[in-house]
PDB file of N, CA and C in Angstrom:
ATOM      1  N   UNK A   1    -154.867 133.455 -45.165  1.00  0.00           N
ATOM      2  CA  UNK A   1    -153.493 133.673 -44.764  1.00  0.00           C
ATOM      3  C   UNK A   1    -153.172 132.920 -43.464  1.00  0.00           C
ATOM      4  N   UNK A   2    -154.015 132.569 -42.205  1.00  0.00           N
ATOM      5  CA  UNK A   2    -153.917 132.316 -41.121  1.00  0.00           C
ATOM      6  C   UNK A   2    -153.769 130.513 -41.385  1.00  0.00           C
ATOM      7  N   UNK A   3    -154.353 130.058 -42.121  1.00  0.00           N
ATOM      8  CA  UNK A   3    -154.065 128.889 -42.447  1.00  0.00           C
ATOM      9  C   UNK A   3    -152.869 128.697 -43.325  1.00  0.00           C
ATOM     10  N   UNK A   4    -152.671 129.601 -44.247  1.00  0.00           N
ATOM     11  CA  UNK A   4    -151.359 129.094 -44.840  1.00  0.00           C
ATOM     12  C   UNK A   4    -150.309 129.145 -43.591  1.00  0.00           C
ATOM     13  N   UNK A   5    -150.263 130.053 -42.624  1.00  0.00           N
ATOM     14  CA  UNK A   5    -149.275 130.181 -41.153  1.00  0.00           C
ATOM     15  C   UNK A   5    -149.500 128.770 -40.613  1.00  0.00           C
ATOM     16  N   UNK A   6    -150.849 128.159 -40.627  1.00  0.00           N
ATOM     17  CA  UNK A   6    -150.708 127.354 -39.398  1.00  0.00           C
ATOM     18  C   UNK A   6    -150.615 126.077 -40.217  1.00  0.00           C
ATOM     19  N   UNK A   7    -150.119 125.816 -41.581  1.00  0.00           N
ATOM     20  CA  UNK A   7    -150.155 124.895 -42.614  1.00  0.00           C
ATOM     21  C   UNK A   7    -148.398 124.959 -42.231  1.00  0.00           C
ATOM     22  N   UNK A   8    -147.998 125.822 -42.531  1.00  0.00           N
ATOM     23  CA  UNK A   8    -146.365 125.692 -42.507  1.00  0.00           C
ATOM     24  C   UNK A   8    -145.941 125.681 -41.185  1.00  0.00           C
ATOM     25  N   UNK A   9    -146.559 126.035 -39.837  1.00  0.00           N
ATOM     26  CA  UNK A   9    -146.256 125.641 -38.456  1.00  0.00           C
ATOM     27  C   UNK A   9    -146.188 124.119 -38.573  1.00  0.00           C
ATOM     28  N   UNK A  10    -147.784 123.537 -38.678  1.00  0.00           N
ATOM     29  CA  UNK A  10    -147.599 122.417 -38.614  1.00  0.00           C
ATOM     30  C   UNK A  10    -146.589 121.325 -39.557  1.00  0.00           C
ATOM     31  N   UNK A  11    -145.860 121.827 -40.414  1.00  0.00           N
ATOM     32  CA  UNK A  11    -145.058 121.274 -41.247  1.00  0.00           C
ATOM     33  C   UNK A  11    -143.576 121.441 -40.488  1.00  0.00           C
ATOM     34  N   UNK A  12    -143.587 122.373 -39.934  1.00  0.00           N
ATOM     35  CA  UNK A  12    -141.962 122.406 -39.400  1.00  0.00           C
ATOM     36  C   UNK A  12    -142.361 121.866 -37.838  1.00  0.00           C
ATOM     37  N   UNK A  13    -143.105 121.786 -37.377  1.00  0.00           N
ATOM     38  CA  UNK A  13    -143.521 120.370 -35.915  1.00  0.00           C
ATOM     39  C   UNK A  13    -143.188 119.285 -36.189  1.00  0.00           C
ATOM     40  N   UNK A  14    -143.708 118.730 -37.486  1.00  0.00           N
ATOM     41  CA  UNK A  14    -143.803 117.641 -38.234  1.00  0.00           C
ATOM     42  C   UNK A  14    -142.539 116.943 -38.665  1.00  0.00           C
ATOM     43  N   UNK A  15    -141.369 118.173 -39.013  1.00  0.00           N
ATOM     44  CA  UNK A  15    -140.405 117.740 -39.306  1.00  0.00           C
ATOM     45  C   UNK A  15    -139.400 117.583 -38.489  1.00  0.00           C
ATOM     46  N   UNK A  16    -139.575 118.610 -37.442  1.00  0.00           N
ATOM     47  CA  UNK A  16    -138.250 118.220 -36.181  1.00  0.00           C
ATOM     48  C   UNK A  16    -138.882 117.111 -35.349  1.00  0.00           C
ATOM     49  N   UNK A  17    -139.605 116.744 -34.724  1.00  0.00           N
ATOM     50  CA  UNK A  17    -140.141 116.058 -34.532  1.00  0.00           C
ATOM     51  C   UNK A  17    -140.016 114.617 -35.027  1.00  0.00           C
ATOM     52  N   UNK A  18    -140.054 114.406 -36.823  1.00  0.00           N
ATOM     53  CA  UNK A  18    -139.944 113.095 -37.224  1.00  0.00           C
ATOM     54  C   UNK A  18    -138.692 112.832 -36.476  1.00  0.00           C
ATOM     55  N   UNK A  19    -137.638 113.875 -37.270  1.00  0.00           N
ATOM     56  CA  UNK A  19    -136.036 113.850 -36.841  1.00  0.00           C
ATOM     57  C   UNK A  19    -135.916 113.626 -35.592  1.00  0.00           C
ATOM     58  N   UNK A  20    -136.384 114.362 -34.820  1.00  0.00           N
ATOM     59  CA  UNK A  20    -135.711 113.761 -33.372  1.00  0.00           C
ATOM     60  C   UNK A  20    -136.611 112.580 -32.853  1.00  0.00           C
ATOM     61  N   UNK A  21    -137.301 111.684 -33.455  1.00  0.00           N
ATOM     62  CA  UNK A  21    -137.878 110.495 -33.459  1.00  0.00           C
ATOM     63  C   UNK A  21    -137.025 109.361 -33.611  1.00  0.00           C
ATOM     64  N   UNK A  22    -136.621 109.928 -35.102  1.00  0.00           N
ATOM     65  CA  UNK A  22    -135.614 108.911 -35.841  1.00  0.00           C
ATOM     66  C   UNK A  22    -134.584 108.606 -35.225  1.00  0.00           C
ATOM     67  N   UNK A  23    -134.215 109.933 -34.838  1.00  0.00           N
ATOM     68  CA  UNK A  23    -132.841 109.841 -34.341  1.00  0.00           C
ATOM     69  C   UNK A  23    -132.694 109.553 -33.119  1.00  0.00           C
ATOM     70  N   UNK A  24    -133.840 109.355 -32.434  1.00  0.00           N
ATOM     71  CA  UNK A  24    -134.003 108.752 -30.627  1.00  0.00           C
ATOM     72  C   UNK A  24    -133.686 107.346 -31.127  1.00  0.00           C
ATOM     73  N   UNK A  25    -135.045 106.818 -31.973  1.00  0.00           N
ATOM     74  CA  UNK A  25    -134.351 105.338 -32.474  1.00  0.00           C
ATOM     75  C   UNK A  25    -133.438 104.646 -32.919  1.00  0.00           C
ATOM     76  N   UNK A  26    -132.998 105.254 -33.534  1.00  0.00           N
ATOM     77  CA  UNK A  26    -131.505 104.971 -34.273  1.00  0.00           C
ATOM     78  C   UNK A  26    -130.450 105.275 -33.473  1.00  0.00           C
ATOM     79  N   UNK A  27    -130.388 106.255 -32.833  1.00  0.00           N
ATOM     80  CA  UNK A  27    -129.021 106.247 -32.266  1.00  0.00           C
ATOM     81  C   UNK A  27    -129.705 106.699 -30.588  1.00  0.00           C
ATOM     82  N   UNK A  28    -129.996 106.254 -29.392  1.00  0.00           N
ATOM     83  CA  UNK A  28    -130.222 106.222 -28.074  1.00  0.00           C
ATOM     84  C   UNK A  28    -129.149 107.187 -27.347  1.00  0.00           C
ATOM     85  N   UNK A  29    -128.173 107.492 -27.804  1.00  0.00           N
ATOM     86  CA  UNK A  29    -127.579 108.587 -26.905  1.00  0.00           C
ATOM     87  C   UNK A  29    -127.686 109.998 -27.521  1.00  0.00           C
ATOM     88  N   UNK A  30    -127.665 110.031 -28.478  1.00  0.00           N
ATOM     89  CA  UNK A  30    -128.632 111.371 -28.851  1.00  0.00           C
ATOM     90  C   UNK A  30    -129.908 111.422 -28.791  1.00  0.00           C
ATOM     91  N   UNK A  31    -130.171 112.436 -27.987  1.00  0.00           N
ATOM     92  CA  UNK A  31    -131.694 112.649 -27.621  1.00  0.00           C
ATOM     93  C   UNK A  31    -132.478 113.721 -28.313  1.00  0.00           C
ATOM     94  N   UNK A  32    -131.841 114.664 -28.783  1.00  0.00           N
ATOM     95  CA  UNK A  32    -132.360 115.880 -29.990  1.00  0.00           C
ATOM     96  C   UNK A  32    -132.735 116.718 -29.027  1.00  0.00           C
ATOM     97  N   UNK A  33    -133.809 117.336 -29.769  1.00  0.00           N
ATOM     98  CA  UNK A  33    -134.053 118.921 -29.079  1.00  0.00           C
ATOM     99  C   UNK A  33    -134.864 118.752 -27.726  1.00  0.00           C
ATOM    100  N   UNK A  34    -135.455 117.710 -27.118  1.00  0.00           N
ATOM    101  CA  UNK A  34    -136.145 117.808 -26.228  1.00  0.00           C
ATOM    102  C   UNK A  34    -135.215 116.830 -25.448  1.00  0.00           C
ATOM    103  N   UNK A  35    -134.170 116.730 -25.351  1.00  0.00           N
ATOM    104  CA  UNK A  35    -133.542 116.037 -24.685  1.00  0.00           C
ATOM    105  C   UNK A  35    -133.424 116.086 -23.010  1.00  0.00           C
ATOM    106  N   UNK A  36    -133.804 117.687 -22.968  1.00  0.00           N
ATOM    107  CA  UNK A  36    -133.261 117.863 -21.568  1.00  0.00           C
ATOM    108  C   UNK A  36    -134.812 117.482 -20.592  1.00  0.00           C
ATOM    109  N   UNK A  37    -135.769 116.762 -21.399  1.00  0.00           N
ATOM    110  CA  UNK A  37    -137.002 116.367 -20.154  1.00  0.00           C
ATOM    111  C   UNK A  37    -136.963 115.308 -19.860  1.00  0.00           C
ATOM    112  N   UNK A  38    -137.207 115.268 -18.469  1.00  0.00           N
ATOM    113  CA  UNK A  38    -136.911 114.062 -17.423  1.00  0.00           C
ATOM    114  C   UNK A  38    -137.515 112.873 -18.041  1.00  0.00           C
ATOM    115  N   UNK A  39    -137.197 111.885 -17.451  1.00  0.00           N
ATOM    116  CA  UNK A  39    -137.818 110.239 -16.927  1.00  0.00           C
ATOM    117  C   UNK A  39    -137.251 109.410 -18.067  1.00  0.00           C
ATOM    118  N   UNK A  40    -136.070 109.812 -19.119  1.00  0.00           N
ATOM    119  CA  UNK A  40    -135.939 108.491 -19.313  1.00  0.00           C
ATOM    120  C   UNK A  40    -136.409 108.603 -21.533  1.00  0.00           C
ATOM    121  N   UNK A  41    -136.098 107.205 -21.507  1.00  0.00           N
ATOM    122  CA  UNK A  41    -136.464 107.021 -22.898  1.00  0.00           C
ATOM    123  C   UNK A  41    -137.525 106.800 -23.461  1.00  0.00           C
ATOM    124  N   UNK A  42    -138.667 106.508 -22.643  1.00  0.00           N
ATOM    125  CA  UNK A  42    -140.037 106.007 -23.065  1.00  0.00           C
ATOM    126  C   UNK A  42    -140.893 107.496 -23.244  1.00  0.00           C
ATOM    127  N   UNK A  43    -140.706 108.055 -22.263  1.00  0.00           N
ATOM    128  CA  UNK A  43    -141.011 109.585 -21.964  1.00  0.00           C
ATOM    129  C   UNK A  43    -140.824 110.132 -23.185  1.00  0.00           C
ATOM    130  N   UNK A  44    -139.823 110.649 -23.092  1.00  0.00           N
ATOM    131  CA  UNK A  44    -139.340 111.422 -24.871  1.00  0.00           C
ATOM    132  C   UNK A  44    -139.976 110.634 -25.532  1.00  0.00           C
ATOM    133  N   UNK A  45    -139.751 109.329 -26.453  1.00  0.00           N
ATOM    134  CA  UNK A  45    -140.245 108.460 -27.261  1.00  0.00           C
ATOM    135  C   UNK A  45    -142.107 109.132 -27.126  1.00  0.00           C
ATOM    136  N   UNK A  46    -142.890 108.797 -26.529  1.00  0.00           N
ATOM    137  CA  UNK A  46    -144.213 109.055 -26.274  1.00  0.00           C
ATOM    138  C   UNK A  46    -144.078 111.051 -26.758  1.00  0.00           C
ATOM    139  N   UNK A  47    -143.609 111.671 -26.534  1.00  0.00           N
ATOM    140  CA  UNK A  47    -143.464 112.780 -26.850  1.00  0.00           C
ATOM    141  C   UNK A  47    -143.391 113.369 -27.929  1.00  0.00           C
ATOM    142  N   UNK A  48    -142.493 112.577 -28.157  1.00  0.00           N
ATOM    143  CA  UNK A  48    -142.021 113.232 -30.254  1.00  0.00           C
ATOM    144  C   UNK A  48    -142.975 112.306 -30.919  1.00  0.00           C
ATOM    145  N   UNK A  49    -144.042 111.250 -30.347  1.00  0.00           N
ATOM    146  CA  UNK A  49    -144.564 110.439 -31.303  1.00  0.00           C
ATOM    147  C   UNK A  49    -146.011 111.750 -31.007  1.00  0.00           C
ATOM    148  N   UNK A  50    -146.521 111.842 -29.814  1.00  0.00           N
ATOM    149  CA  UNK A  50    -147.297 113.122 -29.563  1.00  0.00           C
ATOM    150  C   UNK A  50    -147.362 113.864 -30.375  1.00  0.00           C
ATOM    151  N   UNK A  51    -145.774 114.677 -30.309  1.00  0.00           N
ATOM    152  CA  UNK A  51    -145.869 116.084 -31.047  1.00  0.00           C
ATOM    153  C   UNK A  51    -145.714 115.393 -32.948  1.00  0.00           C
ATOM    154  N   UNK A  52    -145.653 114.873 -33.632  1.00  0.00           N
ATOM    155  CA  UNK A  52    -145.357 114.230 -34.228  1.00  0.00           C
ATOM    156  C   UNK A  52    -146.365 114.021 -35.160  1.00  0.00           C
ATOM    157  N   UNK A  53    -147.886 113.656 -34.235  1.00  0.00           N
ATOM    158  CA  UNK A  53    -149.497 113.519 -35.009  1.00  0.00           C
ATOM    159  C   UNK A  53    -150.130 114.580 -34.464  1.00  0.00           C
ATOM    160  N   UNK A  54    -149.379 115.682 -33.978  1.00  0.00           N
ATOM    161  CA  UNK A  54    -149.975 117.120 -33.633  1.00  0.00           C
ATOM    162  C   UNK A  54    -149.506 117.580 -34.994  1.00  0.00           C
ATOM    163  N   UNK A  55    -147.888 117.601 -35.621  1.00  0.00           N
ATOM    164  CA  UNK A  55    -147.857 117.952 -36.379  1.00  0.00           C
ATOM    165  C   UNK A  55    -148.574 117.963 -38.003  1.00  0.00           C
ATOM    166  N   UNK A  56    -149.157 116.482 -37.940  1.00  0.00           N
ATOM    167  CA  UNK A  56    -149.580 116.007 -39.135  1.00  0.00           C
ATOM    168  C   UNK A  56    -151.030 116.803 -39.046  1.00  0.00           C
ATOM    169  N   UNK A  57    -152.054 116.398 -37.670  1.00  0.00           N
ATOM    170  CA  UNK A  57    -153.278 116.791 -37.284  1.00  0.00           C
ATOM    171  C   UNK A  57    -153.248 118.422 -37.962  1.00  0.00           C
ATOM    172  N   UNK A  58    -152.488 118.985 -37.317  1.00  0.00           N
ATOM    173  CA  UNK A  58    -152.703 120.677 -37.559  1.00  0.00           C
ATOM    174  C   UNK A  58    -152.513 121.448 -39.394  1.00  0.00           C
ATOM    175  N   UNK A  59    -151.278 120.074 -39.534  1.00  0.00           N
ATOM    176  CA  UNK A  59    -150.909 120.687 -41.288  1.00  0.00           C
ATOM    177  C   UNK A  59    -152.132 120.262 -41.775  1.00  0.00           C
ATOM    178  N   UNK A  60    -152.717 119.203 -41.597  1.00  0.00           N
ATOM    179  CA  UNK A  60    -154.155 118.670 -42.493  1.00  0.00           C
ATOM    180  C   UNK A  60    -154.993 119.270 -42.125  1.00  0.00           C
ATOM    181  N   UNK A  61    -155.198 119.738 -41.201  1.00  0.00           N
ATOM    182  CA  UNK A  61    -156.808 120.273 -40.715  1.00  0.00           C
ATOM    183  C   UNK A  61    -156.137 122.097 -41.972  1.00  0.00           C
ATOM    184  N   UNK A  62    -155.115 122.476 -41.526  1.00  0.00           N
ATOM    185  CA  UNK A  62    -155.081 123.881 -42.161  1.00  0.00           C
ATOM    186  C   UNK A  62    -155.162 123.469 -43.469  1.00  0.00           C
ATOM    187  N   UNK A  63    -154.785 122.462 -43.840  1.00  0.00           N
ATOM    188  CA  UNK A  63    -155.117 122.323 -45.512  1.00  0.00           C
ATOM    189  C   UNK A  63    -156.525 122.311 -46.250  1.00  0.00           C
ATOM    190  N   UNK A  64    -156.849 121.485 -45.420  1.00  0.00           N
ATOM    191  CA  UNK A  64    -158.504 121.469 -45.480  1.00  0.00           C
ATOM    192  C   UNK A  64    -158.982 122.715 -45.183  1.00  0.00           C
ATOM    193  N   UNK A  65    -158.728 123.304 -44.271  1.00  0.00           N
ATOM    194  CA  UNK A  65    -159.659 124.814 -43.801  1.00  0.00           C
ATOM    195  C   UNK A  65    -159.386 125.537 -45.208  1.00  0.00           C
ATOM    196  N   UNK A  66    -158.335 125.778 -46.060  1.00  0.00           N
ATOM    197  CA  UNK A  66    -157.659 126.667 -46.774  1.00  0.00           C
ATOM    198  C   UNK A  66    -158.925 126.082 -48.073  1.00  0.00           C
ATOM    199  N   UNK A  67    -158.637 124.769 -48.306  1.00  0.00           N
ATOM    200  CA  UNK A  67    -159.267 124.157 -49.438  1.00  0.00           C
ATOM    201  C   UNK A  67    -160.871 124.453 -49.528  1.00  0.00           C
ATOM    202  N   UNK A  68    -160.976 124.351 -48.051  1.00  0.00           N
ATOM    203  CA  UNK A  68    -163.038 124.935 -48.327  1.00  0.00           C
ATOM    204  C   UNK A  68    -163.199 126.459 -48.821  1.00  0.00           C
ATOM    205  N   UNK A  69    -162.420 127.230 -48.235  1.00  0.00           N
ATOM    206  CA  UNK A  69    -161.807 128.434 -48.241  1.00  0.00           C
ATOM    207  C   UNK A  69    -161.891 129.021 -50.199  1.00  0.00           C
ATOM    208  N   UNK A  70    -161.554 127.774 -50.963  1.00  0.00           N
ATOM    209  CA  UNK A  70    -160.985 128.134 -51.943  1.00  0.00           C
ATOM    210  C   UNK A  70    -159.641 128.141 -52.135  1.00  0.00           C
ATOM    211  N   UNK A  71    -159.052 128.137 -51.418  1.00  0.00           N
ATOM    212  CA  UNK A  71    -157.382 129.167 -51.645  1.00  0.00           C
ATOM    213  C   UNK A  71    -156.550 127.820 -52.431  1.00  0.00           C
ATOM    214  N   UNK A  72    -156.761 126.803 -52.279  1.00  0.00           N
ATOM    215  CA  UNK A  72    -156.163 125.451 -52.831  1.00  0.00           C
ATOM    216  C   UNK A  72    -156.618 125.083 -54.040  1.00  0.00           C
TER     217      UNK A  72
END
């Protein structure tokens, strides 16, 4: 059960995250949900790309934990 939680955490990281990636790139005056942290555009950019392969890292590792597990 604790992996299916931390399978769908890491899936909704994964997804706001892409989004406010995309949308830093594509459009520069919208900044998305982490908009309000200091220094600028490179900052954020490095951030959502961060949280971004945290998200992927954590959904795969819980997939795998679940799959040795059996549960998959």
């Amino acid at each position: 059960m604790k992996y299916d939680v931390l399978q769908v955490l890491g899936m909704l990281l994964l997804a706001l995250c892409v989004q406010g990636l995309v949308r830093l790139l594509i459009d520069d005056g919208d900044r998305g949900l982490l908009g309000g942290l200091p220094g600028g555009f490179v900052p954020l950019l490095l951030t959502y790309a961060g949280l971004t392969a945290v998200g992927v890292l954590l959904a795969g590792w819980a997939h795998t934990r679940a799959k040795a597990l059996g549960r998959r």
